[in-house]
Protein backbone atom coordinates (compact mmCIF):
# COMPACT_ATOMS: atom_id res chain seq x y z
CA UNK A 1 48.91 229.70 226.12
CA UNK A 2 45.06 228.82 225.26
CA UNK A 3 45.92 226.89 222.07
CA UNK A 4 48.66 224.78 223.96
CA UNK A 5 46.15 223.64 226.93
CA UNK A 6 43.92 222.92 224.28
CA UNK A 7 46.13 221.03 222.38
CA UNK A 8 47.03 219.47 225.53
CA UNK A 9 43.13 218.88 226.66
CA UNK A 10 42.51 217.22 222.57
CA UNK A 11 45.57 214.54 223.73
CA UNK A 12 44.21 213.85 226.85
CA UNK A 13 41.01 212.90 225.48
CA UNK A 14 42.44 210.85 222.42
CA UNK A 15 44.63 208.69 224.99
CA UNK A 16 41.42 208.43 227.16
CA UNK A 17 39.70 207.25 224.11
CA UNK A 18 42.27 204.51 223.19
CA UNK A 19 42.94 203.93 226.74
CA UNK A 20 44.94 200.25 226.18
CA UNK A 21 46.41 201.26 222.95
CA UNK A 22 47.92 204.17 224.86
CA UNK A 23 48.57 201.87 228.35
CA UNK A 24 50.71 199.40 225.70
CA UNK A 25 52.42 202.40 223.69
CA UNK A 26 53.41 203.95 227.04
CA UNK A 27 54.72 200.78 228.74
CA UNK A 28 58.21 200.92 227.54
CA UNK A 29 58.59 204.54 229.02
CA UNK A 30 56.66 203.46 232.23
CA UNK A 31 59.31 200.54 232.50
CA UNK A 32 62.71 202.67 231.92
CA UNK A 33 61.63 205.65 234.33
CA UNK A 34 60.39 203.19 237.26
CA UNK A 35 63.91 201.79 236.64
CA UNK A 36 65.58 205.18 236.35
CA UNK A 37 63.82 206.30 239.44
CA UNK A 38 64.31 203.03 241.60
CA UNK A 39 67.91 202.67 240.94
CA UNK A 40 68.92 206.82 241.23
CA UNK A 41 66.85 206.10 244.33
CA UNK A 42 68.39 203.46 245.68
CA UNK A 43 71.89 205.16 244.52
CA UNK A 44 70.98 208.36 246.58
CA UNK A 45 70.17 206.40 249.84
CA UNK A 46 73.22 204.61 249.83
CA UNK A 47 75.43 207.64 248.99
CA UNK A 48 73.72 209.73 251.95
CA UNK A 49 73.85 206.49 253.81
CA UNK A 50 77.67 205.89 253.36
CA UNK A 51 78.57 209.72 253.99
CA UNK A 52 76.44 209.63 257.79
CA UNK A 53 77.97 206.55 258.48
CA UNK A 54 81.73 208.12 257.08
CA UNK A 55 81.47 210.53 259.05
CA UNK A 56 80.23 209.52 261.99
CA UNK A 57 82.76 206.53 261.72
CA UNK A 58 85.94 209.19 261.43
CA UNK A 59 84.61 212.69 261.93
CA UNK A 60 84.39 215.56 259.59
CA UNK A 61 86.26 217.02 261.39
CA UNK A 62 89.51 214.30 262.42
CA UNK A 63 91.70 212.05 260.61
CA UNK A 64 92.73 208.45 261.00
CA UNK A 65 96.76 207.67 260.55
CA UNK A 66 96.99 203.85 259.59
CA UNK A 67 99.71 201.19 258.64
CA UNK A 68 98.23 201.17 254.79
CA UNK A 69 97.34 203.96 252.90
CA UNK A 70 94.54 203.74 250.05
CA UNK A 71 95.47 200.92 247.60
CA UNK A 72 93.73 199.50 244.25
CA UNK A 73 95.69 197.21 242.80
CA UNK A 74 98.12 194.17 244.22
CA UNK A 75 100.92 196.03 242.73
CA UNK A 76 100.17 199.07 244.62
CA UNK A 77 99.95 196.69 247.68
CA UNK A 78 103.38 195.00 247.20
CA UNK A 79 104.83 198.21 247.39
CA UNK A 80 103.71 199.25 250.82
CA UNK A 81 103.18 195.88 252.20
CA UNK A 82 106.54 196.46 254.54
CA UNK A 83 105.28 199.51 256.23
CA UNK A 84 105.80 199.08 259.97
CA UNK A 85 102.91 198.93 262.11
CA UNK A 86 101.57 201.88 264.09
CA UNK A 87 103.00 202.39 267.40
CA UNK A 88 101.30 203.94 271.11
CA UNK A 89 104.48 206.28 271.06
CA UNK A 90 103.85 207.40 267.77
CA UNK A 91 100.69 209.49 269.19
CA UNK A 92 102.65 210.91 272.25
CA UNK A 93 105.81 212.29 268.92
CA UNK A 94 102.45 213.83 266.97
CA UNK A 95 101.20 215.48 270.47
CA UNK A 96 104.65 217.22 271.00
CA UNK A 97 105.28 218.16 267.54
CA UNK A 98 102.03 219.86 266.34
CA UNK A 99 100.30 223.03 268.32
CA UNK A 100 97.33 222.75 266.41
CA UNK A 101 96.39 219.09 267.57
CA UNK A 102 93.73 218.99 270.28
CA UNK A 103 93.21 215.34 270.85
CA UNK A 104 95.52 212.32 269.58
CA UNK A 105 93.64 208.79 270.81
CA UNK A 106 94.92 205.11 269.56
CA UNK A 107 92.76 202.50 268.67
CA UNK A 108 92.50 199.15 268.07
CA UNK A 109 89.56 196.63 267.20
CA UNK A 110 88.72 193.23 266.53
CA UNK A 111 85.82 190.48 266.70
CA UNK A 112 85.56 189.07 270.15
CA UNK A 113 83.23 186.83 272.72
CA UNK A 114 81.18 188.71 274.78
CA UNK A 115 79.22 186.55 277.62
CA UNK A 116 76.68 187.39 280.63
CA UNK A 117 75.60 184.46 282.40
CA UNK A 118 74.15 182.08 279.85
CA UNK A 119 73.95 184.44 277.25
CA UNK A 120 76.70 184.34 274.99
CA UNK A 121 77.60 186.74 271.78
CA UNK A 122 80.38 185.34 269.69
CA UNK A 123 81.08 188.54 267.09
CA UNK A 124 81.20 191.45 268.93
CA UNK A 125 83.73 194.68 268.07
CA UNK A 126 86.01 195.26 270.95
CA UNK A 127 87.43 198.45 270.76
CA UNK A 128 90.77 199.11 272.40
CA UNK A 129 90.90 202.72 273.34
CA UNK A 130 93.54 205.40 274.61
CA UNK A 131 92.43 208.46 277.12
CA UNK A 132 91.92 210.93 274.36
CA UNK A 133 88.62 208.78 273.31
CA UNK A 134 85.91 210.80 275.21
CA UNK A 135 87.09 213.79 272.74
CA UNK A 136 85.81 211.98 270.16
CA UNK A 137 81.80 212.00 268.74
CA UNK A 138 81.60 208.68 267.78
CA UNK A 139 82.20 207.43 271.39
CA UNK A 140 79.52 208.49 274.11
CA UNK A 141 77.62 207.02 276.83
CA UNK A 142 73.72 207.23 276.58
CA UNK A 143 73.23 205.71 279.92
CA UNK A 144 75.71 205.73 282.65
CA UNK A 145 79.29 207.55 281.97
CA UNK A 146 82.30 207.56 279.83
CA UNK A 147 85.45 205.45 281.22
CA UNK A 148 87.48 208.14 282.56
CA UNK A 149 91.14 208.75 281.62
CA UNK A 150 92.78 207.24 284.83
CA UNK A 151 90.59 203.88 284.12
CA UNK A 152 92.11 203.77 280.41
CA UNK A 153 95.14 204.98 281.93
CA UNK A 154 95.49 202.41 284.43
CA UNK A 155 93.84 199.55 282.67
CA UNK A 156 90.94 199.08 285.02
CA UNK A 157 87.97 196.27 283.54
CA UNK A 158 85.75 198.44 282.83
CA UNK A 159 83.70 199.38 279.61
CA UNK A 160 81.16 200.63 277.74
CA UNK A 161 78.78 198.46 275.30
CA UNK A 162 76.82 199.25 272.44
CA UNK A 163 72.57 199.61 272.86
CA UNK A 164 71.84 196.71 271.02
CA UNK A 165 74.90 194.62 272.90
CA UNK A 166 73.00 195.58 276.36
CA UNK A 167 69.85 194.96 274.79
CA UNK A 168 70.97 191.26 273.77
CA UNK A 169 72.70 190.64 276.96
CA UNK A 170 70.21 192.36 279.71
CA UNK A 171 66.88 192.47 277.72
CA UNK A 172 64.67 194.77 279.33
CA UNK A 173 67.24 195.23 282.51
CA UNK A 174 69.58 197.83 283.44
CA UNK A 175 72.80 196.63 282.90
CA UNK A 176 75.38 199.23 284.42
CA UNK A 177 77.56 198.04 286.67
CA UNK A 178 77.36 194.25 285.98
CA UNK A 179 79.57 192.38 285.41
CA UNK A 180 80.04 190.84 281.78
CA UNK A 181 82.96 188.46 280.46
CA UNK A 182 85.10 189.75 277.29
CA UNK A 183 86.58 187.10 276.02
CA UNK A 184 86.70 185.51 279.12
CA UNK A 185 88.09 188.36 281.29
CA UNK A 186 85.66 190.53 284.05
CA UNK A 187 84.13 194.00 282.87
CA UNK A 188 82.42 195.66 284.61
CA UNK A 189 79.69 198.07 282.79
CA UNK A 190 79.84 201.78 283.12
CA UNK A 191 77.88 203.27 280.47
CA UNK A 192 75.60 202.28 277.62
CA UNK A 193 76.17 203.46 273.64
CA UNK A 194 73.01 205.20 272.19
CA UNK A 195 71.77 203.76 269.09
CA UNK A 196 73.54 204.24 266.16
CA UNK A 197 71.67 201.70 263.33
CA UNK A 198 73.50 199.28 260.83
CA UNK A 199 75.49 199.64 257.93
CA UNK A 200 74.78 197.47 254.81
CA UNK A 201 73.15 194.90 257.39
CA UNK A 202 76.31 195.01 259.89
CA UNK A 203 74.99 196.86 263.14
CA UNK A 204 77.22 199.47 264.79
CA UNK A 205 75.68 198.96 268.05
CA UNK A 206 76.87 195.82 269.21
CA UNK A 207 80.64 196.79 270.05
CA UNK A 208 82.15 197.09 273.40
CA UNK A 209 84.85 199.77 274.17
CA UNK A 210 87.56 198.42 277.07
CA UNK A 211 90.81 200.21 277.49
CA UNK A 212 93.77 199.70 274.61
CA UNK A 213 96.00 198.42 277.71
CA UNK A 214 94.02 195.39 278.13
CA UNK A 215 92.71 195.05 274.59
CA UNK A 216 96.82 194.62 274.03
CA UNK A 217 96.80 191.69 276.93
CA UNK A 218 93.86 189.98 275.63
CA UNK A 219 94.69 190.27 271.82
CA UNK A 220 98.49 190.37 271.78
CA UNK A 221 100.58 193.41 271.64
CA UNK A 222 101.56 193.06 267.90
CA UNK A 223 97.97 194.43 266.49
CA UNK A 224 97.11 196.56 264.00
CA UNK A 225 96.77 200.05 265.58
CA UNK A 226 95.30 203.33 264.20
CA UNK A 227 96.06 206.75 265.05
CA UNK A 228 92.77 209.11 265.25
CA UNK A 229 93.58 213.21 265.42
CA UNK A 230 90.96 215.61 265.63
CA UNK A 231 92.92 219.15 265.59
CA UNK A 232 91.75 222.59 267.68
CA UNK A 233 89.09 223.72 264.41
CA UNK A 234 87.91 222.21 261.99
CA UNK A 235 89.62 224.36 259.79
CA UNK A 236 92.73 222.96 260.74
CA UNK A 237 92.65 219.65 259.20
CA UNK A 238 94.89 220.49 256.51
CA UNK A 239 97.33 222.23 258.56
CA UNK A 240 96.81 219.40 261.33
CA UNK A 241 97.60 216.40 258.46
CA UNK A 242 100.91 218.38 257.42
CA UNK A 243 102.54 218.58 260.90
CA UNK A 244 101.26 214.98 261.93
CA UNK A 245 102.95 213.71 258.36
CA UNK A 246 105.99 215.29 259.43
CA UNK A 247 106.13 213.98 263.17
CA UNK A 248 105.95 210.73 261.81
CA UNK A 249 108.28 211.00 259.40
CA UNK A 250 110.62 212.62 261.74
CA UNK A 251 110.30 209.84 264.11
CA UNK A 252 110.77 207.32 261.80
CA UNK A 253 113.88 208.97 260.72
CA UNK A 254 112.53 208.91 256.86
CA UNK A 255 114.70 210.73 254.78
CA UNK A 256 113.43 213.39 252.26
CA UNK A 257 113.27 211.81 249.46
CA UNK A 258 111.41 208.50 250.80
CA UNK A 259 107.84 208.07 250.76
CA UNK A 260 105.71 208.04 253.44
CA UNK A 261 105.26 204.72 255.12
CA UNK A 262 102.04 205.07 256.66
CA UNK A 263 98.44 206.17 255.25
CA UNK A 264 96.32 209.34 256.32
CA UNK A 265 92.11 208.84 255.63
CA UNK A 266 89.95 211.74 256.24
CA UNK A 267 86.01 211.01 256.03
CA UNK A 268 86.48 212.45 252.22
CA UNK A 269 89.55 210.71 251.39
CA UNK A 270 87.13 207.62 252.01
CA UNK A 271 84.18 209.04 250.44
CA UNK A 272 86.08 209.76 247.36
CA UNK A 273 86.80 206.53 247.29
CA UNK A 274 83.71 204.90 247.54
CA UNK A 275 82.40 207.33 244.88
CA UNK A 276 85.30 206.03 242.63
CA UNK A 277 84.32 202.78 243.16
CA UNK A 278 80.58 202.33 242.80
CA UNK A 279 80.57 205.78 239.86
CA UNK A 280 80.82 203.54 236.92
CA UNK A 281 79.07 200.72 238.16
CA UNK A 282 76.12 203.13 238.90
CA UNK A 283 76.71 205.17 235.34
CA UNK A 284 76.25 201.47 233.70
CA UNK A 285 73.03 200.54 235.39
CA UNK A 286 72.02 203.90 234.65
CA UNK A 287 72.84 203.49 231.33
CA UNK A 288 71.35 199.94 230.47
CA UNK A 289 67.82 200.85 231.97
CA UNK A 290 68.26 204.55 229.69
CA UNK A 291 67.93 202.01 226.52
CA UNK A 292 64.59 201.09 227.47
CA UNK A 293 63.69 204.42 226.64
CA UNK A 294 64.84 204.62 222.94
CA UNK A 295 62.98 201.64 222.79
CA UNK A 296 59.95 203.43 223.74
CA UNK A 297 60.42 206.19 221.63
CA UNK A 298 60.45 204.24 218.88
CA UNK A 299 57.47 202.54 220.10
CA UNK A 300 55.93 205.97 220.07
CA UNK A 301 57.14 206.58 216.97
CA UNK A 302 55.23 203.92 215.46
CA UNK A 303 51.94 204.24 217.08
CA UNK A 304 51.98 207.90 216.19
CA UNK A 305 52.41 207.12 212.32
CA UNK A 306 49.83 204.64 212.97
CA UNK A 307 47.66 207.82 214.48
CA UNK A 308 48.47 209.83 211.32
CA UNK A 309 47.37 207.33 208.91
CA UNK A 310 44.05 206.56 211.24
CA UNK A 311 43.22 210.15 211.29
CA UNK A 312 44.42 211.70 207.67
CA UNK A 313 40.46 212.38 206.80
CA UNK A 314 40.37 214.36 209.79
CA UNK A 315 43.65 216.27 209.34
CA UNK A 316 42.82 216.90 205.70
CA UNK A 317 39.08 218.66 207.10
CA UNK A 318 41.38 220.39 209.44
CA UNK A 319 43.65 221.94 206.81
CA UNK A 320 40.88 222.40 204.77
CA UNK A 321 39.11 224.49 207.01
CA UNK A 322 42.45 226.61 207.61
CA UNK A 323 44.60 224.71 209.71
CA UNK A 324 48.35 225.68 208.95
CA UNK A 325 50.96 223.43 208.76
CA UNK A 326 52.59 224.35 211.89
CA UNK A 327 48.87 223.51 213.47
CA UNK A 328 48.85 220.31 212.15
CA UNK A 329 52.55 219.25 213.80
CA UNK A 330 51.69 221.27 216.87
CA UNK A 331 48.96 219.00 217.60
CA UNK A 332 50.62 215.81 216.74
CA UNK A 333 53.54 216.61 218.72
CA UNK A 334 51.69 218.10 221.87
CA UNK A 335 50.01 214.25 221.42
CA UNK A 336 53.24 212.93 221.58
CA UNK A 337 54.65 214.41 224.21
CA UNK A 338 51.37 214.15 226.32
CA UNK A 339 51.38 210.45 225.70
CA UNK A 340 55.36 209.69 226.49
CA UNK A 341 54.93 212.22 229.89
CA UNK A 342 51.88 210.62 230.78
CA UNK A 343 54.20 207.07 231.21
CA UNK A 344 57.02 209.01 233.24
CA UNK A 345 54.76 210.63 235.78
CA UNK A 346 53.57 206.50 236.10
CA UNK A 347 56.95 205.29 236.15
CA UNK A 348 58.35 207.73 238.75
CA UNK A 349 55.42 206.68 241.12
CA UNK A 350 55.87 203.29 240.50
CA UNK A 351 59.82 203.31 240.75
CA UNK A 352 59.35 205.48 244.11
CA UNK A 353 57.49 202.51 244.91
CA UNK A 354 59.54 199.77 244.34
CA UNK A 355 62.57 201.38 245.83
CA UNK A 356 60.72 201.76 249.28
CA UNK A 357 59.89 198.18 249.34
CA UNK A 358 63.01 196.61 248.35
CA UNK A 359 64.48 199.34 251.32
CA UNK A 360 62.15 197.89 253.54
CA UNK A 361 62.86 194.48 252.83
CA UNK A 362 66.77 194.55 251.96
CA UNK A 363 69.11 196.87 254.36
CA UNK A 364 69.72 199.25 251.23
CA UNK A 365 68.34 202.41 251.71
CA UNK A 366 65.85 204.72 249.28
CA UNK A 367 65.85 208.04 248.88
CA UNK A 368 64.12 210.22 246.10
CA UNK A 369 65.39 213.45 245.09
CA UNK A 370 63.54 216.36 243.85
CA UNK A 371 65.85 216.26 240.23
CA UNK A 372 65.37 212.61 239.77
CA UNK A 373 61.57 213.38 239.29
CA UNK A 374 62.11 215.89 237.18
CA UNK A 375 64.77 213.99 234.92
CA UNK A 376 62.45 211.38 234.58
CA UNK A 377 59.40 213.16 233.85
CA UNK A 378 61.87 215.43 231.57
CA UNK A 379 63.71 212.48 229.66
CA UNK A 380 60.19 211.33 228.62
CA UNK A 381 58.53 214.77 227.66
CA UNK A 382 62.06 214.63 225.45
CA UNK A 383 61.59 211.55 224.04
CA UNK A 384 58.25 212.15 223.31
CA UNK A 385 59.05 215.02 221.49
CA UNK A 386 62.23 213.82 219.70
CA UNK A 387 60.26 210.23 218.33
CA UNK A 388 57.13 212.11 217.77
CA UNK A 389 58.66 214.68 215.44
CA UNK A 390 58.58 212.32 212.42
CA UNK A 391 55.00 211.67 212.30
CA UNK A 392 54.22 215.23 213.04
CA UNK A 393 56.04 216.29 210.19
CA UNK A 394 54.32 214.00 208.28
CA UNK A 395 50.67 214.84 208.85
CA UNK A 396 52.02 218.73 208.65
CA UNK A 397 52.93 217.54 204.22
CA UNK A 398 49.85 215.74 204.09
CA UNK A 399 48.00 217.38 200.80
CA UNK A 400 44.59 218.38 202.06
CA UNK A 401 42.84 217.42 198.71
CA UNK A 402 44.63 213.96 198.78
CA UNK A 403 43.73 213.80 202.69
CA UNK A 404 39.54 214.24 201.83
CA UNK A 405 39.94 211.85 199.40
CA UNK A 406 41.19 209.21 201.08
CA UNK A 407 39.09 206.21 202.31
């Protein structure tokens, strides 16, 4: 254990000695590892990014019945492009058919004009919404109160608007109970959103929630509805999915060997397919910035024969005086490796960095794992060691008669 610290000590203090040579021998690896690290980074913010806002969108523990299913191709599309559109009644058939169901709500949404006096915002999500709303997370009043189910029932103008659709509209004022215009019609304010953030620069806090009866009279009554279920447990989701697939089918009087006509999400049927979709474009990035790093090893490579040839007087004393072989290449490699480690610990502070500023300046998020340091401080102590066996071997064959002799 001695002999390798001292080995390691001797590097340190050759690199310190040759302290550009090394900078410039190291900059390839300090290049490919701030890369490695800034884009895993950046990959690992979005991915827990995308999964909170999943979730929270559908609920880990509910599932979303829509006209489409998932498709990927047109042809895919032209296949299902007939389904018939969700229906209100369609809820009440999966209420009476499944036990396990605790809450069925329809929804609808759209871009819409939102207006308080002079203040007018042009591209805000209305939600339509059935009673069974307040069972879900992703709807809740911060301020004020939830619409109850006889409003939503009934129809009554009332709603409840995101924090940063208040916050637009009212400033620093309180705005329950006034009175604000949805595309042109009279709301009156109940309750206030809290916060939820943005997603990829689109914020999920300027939304207002009205009943689906006069979302329908506003909008039209042929829009594109969604079915949301949460069942009793969350460990009834499968179970839930099964009986709500076959209440649908049963009311559309599908026979058994016709496929379904509808499409059933759950928060990892859609994070499945965002990993499907961004997985190979991430595994390419990953994979261009990874040649930088054979590019530095050969650099390495090179300034490490260069080292050999530099020192061969000294490696020939060394031998002479009873170094062994395996001395010799312990040395040169613990040299090697010290040198190509030495530019990953830089690059992973430097590509921790850069990924923080471009998240403060873009909306992408950053977010550094524990394993990406260690794969890039570990992909360079590799490199270092695979690109630095060559010279080692080398000044390990070096005849120590022909080494003293040499000028």
């Amino acid at each position: 254990m001695n002999q390798i610290f001292e080995s390691v000590f001797i590097a340190l203090q050759a690199i310190w000695a040759n302290k550009l040579r090394s900078f410039m021998t190291v900059l390839g690896n300090i290049v490919a590892v701030t890369s490695i690290v800034t884009v895993v980074s950046l990959i690992q913010g979005m991915n827990a990014y995308v999964t909170a806002a999943i979730v929270s969108d559908v609920g880990a523990d509910s599932f979303t019945i829509q006209q489409f299913g998932v498709t990927t191709s047109d042809e895919e599309f032209d296949k299902v492009r007939n389904n018939p559109r969700i229906e209100i009644d369609e809820a009440e058939a999966i209420r009476r058919y499944s036990d396990v169901v605790a809450a069925v709500m329809v929804q609808a949404q759209r871009r819409g004009q939102v207006s308080y006096k002079d203040v007018v915002l042009d591209s805000v999500q209305v939600q339509g919404v059935t009673r069974d709303y307040v069972n879900f997370s992703n709807f809740d009043a911060e301020r004020g109160r939830m619409m109850s189910p006889i409003e939503v029932d009934r129809s009554r103008p009332v709603t409840i608007i995101g924090y940063q659709t208040a916050e637009r509209l009212f400033g620093q004022a309180d705005p329950l109970d006034k009175t604000i215009k949805i595309e042109g019609i009279n709301f009156r304010i109940v309750g206030v959103s809290s916060k939820k953030g943005s997603f990829l620069g689109n914020s999920l806090d300027e939304i207002a929630v009205i009943p689906l009866g006069l979302f329908a009279k506003m909008y039209g009554a042929r829009q594109n509805l969604s079915i949301v279920v949460k069942p009793k447990d969350p460990s009834l989701v499968d179970e839930a999915i099964d009986e709500a697939t076959v209440a649908l089918r049963v009311d559309r009087r599908l026979k058994p060997k016709e496929k379904d006509n509808f499409g059933i999400f759950t928060a990892d049927t859609l994070l499945a397919l965002y990993r499907r979709a961004t997985t190979g474009i991430f595994a390419v990035l990953v994979g261009v910035v990874a040649l930088s790093l054979v590019v530095g090893g050969i650099v390495i490579m090179n300034i490490m024969l260069m080292v050999v040839t530099e020192r061969t007087r000294e490696i020939g004393l060394r031998k002479a005086l009873g170094a062994r072989r395996k001395d010799i290449m312990s040395q040169v490699l613990t040299e090697s490796v010290t040198l190509s480690t030495f530019g990953g610990v830089v690059g992973v502070s430097l590509g921790f960095l850069v990924a923080r500023a471009i998240a403060t300046v873009t909306p992408l998020p950053a977010r550094l794992e524990l394993w990406s340091v260690a794969l890039g401080i570990g992909i360079t102590a590799a490199v270092g060691l695979f690109f630095g066996a060559y010279p080692a071997s080398r000044a390990a064959r070096l005849d120590p008669i022909e080494a003293l002799r040499r000028e």
